[in-house]
PDB file of N, CA and C in Angstrom:
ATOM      1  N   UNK A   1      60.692 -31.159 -13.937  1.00  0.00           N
ATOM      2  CA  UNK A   1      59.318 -31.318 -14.380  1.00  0.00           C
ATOM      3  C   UNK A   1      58.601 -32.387 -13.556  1.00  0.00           C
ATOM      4  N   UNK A   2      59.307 -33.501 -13.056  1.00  0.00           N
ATOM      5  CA  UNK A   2      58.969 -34.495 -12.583  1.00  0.00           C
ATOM      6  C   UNK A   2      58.312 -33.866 -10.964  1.00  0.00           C
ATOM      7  N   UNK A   3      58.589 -33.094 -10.575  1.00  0.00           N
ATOM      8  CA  UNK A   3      58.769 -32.286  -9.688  1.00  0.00           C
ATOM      9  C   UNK A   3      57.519 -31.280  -9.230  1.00  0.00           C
ATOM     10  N   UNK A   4      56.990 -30.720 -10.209  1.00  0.00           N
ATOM     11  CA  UNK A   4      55.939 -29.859 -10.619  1.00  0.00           C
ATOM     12  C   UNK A   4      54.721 -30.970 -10.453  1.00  0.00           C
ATOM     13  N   UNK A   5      55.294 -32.110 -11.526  1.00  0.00           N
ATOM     14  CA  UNK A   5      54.325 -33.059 -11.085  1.00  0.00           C
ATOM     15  C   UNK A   5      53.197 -34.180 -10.788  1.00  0.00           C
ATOM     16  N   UNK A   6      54.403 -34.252  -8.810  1.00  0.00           N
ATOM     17  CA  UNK A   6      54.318 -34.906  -7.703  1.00  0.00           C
ATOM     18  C   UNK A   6      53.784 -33.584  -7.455  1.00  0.00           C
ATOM     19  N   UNK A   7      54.194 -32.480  -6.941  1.00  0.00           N
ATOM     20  CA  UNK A   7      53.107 -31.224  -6.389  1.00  0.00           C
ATOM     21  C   UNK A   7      52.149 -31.068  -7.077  1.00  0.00           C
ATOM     22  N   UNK A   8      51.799 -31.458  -7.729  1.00  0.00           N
ATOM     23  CA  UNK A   8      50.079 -31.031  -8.322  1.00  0.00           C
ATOM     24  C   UNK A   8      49.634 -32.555  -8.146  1.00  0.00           C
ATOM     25  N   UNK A   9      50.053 -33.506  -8.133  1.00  0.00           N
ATOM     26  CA  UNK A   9      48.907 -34.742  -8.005  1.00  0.00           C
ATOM     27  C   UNK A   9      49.199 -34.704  -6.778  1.00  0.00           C
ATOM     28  N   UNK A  10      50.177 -34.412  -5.321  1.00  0.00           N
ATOM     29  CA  UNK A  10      49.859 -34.467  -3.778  1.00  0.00           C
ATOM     30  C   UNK A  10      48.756 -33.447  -3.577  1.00  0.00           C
ATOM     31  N   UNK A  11      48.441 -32.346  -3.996  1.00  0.00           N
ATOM     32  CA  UNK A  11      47.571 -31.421  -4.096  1.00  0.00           C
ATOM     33  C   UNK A  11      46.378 -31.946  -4.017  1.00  0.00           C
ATOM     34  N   UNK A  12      46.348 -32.754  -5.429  1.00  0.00           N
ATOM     35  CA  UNK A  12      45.002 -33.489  -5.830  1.00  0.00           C
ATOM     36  C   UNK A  12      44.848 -34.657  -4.997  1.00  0.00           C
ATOM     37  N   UNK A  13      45.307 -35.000  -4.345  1.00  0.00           N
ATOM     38  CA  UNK A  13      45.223 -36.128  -3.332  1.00  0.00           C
ATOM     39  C   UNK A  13      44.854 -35.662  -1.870  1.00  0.00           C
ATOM     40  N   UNK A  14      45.227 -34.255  -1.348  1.00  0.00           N
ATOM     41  CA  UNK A  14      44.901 -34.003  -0.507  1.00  0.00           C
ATOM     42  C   UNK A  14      43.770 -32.780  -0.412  1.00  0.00           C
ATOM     43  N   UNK A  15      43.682 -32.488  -1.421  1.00  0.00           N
ATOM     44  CA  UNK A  15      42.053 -32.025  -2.046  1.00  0.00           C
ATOM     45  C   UNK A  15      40.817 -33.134  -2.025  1.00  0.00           C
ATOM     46  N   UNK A  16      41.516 -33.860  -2.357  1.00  0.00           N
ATOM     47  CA  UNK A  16      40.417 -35.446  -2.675  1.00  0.00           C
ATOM     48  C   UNK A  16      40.093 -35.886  -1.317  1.00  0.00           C
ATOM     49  N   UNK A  17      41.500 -35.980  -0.300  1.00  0.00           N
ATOM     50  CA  UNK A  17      41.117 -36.904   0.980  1.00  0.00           C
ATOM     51  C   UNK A  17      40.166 -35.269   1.562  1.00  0.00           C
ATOM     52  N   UNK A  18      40.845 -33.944   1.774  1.00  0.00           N
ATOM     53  CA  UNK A  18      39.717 -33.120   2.356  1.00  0.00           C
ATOM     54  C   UNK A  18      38.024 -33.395   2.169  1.00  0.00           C
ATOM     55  N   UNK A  19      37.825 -33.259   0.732  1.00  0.00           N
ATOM     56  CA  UNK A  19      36.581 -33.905   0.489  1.00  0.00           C
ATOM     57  C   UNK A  19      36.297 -34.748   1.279  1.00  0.00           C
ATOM     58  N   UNK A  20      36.785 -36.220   0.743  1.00  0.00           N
ATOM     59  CA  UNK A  20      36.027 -37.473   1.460  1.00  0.00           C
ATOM     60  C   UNK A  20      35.744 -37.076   3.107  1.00  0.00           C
ATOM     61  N   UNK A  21      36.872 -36.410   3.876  1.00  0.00           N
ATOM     62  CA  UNK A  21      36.762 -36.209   5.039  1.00  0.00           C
ATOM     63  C   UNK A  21      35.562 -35.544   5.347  1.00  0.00           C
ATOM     64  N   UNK A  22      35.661 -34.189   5.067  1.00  0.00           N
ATOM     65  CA  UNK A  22      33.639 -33.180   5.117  1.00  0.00           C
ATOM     66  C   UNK A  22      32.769 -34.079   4.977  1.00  0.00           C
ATOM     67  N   UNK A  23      32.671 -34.963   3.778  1.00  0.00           N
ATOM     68  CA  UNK A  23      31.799 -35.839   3.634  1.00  0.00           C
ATOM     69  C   UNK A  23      31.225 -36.676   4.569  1.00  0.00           C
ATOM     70  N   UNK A  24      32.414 -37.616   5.293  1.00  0.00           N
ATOM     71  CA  UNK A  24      32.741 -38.722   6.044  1.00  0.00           C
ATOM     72  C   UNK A  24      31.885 -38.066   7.238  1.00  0.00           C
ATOM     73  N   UNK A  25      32.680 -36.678   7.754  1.00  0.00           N
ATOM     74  CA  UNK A  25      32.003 -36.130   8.862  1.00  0.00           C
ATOM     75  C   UNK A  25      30.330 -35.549   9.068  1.00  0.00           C
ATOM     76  N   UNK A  26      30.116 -35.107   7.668  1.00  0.00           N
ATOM     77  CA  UNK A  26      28.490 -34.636   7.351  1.00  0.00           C
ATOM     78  C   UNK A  26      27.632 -35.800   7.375  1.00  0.00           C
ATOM     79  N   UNK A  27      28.380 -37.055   6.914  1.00  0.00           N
ATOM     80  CA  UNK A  27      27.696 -38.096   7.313  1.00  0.00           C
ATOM     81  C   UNK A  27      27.252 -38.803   8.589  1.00  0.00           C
ATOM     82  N   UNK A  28      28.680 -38.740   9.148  1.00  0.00           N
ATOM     83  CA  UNK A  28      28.546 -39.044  10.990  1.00  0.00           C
ATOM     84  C   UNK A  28      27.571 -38.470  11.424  1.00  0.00           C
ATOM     85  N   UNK A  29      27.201 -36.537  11.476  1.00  0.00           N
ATOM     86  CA  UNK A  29      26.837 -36.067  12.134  1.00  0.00           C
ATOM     87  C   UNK A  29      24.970 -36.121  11.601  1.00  0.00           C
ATOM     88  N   UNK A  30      24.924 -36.746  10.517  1.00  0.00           N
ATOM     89  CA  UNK A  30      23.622 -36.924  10.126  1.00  0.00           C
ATOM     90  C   UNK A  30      22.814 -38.338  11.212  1.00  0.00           C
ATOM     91  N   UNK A  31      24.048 -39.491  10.449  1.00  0.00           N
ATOM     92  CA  UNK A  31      23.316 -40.833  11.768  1.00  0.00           C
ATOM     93  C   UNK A  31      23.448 -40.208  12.960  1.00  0.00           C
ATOM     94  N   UNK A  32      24.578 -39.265  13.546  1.00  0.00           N
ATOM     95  CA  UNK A  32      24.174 -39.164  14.888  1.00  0.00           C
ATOM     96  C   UNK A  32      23.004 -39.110  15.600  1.00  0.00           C
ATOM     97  N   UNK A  33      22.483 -37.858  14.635  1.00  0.00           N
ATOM     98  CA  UNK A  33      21.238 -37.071  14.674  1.00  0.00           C
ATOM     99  C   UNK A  33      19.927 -38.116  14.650  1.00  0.00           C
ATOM    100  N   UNK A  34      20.421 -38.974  13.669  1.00  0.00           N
ATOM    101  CA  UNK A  34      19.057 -40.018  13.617  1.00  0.00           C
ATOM    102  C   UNK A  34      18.803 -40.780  14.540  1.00  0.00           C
ATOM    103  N   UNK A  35      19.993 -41.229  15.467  1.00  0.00           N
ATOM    104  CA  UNK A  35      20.594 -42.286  16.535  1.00  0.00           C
ATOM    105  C   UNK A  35      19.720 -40.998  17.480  1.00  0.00           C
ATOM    106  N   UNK A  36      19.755 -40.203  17.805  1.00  0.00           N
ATOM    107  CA  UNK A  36      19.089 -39.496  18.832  1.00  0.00           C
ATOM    108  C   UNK A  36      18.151 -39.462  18.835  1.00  0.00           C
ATOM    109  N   UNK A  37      17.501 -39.259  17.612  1.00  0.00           N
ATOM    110  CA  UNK A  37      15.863 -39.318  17.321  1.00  0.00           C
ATOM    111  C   UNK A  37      15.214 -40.552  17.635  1.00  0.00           C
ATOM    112  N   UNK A  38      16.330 -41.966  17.112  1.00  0.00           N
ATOM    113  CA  UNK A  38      15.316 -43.222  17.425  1.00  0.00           C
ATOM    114  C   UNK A  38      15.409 -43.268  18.780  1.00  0.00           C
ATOM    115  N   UNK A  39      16.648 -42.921  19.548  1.00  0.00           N
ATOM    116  CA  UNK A  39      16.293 -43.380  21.088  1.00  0.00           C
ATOM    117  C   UNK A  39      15.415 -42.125  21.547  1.00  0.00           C
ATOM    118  N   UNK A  40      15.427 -40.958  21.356  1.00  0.00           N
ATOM    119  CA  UNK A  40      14.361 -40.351  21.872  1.00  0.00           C
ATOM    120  C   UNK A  40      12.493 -41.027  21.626  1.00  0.00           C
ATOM    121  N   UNK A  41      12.435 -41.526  20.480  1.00  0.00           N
ATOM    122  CA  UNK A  41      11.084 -41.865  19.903  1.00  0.00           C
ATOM    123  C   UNK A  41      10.864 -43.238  20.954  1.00  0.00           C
ATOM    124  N   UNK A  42      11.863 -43.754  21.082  1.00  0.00           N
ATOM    125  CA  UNK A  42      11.491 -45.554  22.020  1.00  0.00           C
ATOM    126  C   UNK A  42      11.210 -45.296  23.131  1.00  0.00           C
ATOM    127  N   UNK A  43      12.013 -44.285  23.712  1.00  0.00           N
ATOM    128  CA  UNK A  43      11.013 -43.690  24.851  1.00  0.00           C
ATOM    129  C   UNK A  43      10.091 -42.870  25.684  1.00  0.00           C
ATOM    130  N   UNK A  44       8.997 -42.911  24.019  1.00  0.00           N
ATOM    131  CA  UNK A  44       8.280 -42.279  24.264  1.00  0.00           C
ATOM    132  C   UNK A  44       6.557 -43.006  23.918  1.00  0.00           C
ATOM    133  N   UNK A  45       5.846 -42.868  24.067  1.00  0.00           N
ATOM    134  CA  UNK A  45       4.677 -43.713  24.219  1.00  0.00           C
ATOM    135  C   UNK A  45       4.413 -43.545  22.549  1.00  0.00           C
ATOM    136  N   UNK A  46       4.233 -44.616  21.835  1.00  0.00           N
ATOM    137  CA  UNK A  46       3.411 -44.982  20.809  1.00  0.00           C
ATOM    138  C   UNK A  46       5.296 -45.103  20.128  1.00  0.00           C
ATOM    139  N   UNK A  47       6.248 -45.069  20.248  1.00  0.00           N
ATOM    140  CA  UNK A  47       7.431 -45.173  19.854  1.00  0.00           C
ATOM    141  C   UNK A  47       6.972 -45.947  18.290  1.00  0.00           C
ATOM    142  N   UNK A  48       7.229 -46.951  18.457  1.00  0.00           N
ATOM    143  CA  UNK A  48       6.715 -47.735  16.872  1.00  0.00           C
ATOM    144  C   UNK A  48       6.497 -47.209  15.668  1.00  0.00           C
ATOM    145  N   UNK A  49       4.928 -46.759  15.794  1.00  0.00           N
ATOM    146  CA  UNK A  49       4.850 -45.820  15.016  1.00  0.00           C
ATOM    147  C   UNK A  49       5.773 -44.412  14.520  1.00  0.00           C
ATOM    148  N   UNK A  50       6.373 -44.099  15.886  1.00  0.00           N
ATOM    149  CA  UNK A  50       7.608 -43.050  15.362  1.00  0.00           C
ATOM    150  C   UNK A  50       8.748 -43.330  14.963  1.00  0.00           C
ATOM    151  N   UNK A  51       8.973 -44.746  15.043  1.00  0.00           N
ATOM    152  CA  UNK A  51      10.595 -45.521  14.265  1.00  0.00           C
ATOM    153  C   UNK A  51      10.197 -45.496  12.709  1.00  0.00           C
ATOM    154  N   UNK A  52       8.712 -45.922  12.430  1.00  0.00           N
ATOM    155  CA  UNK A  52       8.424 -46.214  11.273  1.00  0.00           C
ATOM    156  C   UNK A  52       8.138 -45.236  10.548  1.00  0.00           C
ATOM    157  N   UNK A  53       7.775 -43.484  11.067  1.00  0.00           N
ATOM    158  CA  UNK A  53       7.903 -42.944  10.175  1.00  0.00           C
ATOM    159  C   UNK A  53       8.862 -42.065  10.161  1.00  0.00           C
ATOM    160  N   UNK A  54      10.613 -42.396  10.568  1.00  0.00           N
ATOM    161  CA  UNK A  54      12.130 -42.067  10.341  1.00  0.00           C
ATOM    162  C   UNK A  54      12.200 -42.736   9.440  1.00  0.00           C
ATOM    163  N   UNK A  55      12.076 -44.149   9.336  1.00  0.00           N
ATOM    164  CA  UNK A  55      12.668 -44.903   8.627  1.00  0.00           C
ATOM    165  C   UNK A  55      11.500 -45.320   7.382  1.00  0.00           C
ATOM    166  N   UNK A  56      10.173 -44.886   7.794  1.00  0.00           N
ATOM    167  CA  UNK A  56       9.110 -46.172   6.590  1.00  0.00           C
ATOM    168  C   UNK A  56       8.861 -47.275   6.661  1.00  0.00           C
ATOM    169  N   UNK A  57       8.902 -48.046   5.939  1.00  0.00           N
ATOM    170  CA  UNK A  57       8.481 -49.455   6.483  1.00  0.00           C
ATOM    171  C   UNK A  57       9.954 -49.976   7.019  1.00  0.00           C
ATOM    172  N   UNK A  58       9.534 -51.620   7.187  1.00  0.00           N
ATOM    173  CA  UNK A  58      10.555 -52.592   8.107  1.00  0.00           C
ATOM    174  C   UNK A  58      11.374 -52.970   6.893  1.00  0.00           C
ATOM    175  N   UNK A  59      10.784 -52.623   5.506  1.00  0.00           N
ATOM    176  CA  UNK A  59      12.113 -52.765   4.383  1.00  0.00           C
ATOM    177  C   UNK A  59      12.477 -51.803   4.294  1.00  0.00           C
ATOM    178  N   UNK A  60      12.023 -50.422   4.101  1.00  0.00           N
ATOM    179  CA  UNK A  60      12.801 -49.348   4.066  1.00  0.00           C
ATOM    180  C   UNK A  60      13.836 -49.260   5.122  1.00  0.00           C
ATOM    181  N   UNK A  61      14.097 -49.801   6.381  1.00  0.00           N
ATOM    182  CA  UNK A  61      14.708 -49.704   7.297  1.00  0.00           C
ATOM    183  C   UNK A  61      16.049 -50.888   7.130  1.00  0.00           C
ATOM    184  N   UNK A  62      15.656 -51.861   6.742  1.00  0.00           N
ATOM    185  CA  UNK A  62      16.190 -52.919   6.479  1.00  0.00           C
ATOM    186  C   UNK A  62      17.397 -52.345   5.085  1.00  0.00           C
ATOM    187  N   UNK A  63      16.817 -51.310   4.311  1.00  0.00           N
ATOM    188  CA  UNK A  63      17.716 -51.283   2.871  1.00  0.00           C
ATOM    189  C   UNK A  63      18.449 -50.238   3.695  1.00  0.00           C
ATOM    190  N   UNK A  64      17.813 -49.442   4.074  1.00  0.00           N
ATOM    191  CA  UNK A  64      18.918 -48.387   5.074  1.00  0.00           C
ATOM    192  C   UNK A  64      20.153 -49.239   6.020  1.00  0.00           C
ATOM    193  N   UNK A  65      19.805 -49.887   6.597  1.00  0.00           N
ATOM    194  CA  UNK A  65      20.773 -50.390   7.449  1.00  0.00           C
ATOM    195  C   UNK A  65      21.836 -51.423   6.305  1.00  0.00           C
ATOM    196  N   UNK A  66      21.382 -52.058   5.491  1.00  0.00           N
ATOM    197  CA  UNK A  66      22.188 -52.871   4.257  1.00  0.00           C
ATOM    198  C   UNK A  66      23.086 -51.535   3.371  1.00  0.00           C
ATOM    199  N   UNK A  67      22.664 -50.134   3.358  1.00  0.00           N
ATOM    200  CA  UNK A  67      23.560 -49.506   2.701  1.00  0.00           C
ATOM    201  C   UNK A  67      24.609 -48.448   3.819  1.00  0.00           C
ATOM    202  N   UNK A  68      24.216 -48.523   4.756  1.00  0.00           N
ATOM    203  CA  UNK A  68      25.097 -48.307   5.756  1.00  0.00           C
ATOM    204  C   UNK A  68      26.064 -49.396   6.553  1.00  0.00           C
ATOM    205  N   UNK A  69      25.954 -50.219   6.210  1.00  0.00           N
ATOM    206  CA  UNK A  69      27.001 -51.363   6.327  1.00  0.00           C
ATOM    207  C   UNK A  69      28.155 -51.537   4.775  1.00  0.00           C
ATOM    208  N   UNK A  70      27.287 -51.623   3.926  1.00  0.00           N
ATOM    209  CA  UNK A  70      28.122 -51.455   2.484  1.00  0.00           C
ATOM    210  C   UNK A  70      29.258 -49.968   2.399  1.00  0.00           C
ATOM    211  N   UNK A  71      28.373 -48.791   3.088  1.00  0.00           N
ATOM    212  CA  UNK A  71      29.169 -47.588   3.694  1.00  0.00           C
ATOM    213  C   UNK A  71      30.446 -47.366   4.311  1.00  0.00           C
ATOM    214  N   UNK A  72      30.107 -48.419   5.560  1.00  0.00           N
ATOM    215  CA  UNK A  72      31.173 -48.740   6.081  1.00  0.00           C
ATOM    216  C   UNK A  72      32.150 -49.673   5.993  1.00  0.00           C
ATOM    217  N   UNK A  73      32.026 -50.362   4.982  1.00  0.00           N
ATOM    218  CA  UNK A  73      32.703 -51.451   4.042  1.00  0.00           C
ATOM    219  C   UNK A  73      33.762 -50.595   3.359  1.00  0.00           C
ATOM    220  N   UNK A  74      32.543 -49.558   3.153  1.00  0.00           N
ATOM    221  CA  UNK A  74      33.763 -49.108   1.877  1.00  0.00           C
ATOM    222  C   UNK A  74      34.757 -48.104   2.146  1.00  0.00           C
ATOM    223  N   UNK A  75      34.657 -47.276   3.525  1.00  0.00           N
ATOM    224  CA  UNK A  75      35.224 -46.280   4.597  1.00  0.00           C
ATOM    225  C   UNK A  75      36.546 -47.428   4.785  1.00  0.00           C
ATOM    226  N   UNK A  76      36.179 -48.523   5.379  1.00  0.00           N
ATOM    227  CA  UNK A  76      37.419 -49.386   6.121  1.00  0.00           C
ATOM    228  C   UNK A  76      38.435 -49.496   4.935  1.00  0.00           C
ATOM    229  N   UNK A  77      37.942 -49.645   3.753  1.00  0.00           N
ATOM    230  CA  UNK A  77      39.078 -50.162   2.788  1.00  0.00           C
ATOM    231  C   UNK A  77      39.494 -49.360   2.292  1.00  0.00           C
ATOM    232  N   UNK A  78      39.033 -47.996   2.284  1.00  0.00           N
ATOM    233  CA  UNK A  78      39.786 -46.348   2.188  1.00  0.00           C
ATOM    234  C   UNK A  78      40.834 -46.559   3.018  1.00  0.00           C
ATOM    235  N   UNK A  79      40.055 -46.512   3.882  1.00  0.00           N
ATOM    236  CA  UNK A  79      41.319 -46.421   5.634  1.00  0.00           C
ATOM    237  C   UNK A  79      42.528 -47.091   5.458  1.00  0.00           C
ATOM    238  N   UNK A  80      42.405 -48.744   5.096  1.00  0.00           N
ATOM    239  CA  UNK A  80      43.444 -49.365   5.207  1.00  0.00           C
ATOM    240  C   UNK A  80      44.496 -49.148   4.073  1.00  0.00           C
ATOM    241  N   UNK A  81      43.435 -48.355   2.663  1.00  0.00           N
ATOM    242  CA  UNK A  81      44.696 -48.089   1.664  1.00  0.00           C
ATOM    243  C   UNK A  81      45.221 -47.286   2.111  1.00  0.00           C
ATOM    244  N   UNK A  82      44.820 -45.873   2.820  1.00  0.00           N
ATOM    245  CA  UNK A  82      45.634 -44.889   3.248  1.00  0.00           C
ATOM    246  C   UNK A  82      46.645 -44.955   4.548  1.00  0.00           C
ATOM    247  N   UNK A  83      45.925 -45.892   5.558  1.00  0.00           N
ATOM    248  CA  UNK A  83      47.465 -46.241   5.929  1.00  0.00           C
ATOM    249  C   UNK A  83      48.600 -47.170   5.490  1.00  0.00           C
ATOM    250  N   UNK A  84      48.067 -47.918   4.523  1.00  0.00           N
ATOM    251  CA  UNK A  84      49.515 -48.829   3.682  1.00  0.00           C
ATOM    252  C   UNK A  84      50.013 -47.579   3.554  1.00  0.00           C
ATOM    253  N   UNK A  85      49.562 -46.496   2.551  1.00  0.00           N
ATOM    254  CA  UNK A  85      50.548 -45.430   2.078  1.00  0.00           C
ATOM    255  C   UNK A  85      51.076 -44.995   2.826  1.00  0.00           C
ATOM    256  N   UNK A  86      50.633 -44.715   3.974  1.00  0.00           N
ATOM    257  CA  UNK A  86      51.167 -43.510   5.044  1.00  0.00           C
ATOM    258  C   UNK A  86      52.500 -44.953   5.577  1.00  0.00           C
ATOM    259  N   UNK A  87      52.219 -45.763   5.786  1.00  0.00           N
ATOM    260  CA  UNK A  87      52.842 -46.781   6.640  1.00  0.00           C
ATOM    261  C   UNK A  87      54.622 -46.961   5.403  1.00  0.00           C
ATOM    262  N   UNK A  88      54.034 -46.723   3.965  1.00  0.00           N
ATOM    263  CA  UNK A  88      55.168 -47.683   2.711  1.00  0.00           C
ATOM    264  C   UNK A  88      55.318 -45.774   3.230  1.00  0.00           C
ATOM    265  N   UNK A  89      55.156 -44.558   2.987  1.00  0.00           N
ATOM    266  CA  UNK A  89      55.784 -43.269   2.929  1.00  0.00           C
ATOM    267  C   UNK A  89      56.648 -43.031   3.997  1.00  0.00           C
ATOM    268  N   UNK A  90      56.629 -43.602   5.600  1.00  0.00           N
ATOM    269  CA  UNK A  90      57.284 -43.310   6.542  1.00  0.00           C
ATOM    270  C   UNK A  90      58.397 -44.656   6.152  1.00  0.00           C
ATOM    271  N   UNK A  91      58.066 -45.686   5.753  1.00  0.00           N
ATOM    272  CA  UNK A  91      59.278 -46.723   5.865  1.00  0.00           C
ATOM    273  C   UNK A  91      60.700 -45.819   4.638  1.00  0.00           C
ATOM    274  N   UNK A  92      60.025 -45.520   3.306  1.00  0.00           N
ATOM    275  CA  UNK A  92      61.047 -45.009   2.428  1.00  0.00           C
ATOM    276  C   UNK A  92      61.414 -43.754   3.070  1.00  0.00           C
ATOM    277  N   UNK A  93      60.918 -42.997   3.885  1.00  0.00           N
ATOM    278  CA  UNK A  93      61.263 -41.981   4.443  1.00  0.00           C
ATOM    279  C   UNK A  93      61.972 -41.834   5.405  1.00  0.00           C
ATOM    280  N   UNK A  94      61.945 -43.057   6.078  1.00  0.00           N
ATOM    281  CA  UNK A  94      63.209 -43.146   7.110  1.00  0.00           C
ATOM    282  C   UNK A  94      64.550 -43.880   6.335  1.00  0.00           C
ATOM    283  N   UNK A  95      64.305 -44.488   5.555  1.00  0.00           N
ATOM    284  CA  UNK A  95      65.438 -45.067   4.800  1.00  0.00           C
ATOM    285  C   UNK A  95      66.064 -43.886   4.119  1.00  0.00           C
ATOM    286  N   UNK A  96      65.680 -42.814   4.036  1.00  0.00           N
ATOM    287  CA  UNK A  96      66.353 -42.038   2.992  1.00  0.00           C
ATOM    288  C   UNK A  96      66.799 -40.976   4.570  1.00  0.00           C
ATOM    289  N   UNK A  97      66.735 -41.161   6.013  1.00  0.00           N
ATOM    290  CA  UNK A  97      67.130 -40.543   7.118  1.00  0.00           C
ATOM    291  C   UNK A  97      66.269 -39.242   7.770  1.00  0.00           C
ATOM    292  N   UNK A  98      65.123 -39.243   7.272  1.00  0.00           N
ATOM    293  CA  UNK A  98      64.271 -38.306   8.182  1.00  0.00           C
ATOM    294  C   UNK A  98      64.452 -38.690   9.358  1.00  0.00           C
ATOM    295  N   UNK A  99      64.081 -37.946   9.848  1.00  0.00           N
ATOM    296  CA  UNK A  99      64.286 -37.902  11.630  1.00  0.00           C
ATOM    297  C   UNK A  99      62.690 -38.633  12.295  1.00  0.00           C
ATOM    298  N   UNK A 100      62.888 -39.543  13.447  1.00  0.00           N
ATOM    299  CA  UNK A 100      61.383 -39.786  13.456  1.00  0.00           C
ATOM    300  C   UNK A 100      60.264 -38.811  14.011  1.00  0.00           C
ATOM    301  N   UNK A 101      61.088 -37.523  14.289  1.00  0.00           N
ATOM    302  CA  UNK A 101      60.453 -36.062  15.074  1.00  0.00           C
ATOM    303  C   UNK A 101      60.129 -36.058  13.588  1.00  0.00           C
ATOM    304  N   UNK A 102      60.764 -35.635  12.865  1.00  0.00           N
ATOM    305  CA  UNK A 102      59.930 -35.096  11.348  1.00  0.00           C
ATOM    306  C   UNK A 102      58.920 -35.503  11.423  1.00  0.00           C
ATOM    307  N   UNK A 103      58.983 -37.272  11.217  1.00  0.00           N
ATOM    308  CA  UNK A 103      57.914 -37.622  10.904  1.00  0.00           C
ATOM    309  C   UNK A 103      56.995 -37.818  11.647  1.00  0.00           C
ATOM    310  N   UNK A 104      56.755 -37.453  13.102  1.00  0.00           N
ATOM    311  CA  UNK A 104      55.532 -37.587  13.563  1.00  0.00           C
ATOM    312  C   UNK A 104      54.994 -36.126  13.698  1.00  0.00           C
ATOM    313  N   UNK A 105      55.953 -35.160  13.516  1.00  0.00           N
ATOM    314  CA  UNK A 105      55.520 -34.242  12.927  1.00  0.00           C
ATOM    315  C   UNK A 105      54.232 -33.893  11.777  1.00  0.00           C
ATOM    316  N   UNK A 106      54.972 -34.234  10.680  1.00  0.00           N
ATOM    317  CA  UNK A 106      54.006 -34.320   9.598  1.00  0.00           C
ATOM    318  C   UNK A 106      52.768 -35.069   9.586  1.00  0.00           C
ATOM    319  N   UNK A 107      53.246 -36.539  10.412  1.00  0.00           N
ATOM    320  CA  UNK A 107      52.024 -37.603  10.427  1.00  0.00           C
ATOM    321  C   UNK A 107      51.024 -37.168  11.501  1.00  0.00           C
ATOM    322  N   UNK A 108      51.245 -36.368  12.572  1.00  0.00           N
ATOM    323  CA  UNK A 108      50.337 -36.513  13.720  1.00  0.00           C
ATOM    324  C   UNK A 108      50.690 -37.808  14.648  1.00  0.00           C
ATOM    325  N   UNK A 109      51.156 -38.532  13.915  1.00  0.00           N
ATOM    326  CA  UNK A 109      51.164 -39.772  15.129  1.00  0.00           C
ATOM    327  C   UNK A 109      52.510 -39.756  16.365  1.00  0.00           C
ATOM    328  N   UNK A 110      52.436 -40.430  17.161  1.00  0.00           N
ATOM    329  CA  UNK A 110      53.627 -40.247  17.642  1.00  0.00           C
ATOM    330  C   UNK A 110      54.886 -41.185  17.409  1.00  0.00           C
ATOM    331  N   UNK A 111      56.349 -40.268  17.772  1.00  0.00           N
ATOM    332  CA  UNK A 111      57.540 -41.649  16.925  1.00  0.00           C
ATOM    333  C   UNK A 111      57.127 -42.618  17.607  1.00  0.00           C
ATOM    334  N   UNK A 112      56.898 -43.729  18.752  1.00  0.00           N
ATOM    335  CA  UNK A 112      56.620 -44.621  19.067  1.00  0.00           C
ATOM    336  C   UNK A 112      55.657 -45.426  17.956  1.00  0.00           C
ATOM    337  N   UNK A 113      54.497 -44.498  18.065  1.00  0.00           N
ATOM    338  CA  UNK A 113      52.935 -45.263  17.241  1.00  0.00           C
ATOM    339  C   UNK A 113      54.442 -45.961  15.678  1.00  0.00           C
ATOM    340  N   UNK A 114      54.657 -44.416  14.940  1.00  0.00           N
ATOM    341  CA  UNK A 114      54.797 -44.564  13.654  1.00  0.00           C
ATOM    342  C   UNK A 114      55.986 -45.998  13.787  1.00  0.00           C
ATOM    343  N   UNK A 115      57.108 -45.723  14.569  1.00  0.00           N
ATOM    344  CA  UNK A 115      58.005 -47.341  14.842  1.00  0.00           C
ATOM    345  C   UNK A 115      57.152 -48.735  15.043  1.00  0.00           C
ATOM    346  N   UNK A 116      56.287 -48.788  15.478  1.00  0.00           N
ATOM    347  CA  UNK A 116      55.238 -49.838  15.486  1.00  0.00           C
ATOM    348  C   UNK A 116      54.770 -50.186  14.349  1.00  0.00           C
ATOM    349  N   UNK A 117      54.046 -49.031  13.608  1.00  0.00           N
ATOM    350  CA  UNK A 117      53.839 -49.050  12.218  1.00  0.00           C
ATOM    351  C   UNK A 117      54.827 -49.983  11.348  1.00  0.00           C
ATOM    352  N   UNK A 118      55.962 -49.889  11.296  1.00  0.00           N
ATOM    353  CA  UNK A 118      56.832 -50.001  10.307  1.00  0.00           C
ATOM    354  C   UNK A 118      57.392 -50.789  10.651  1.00  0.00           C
ATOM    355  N   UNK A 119      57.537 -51.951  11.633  1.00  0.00           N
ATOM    356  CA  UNK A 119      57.815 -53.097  12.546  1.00  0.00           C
ATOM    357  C   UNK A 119      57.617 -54.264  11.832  1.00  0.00           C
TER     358      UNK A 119
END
């Protein structure tokens, strides 16, 4: 039973990280888009006026850039919980004798990277 579940909450965990990921990426590809627009607008005559109406005023721009820093605040400390896990899953996983091909298998990383990891 114990068994059943760990497979339904890894499920739900990698249902959850898919999400955040689409997300993460729909987001990138949105600032990209905006990052193109402001440097296209600066070099173009009357630019100013075209920063200000992407963004609105110099506070509207200002709260934008304060919640895209809080954004990425909160991305980094995703990141670093998910590699503790990935980092504490390969250490018990070699202790119990996976091979480090398995595991860079599964991880994507390579055995070198993941031995560094766990160093």
């Amino acid at each position: 039973m114990v068994h059943g579940r760990n497979l339904k909450e890894n499920a739900r965990r990698r249902a959850e990280y898919l999400r955040q990921r689409e997300a993460n990426v729909k987001a990138a590809a949105a600032a990209k888009e905006r990052a193109a627009e402001v440097v296209r607008l600066q070099h173009e005559p009357g630019g100013r006026r075209e920063l200000e109406r992407v963004w609105g005023s110099e506070q509207e721009a200002l709260r934008r850039l304060r919640d895209i820093s809080k954004q990425l605040d909160k991305l980094h400390r995703a990141e670093r919980v998910l590699l503790d896990e990935r980092d504490r899953l390969v250490d018990v996983l070699r202790g119990r004798d996976v091979s480090w091909a398995m595991l860079s298998t599964w991880s994507g990383l390579s055995r070198q990277a993941l031995s560094k990891r766990i160093s």
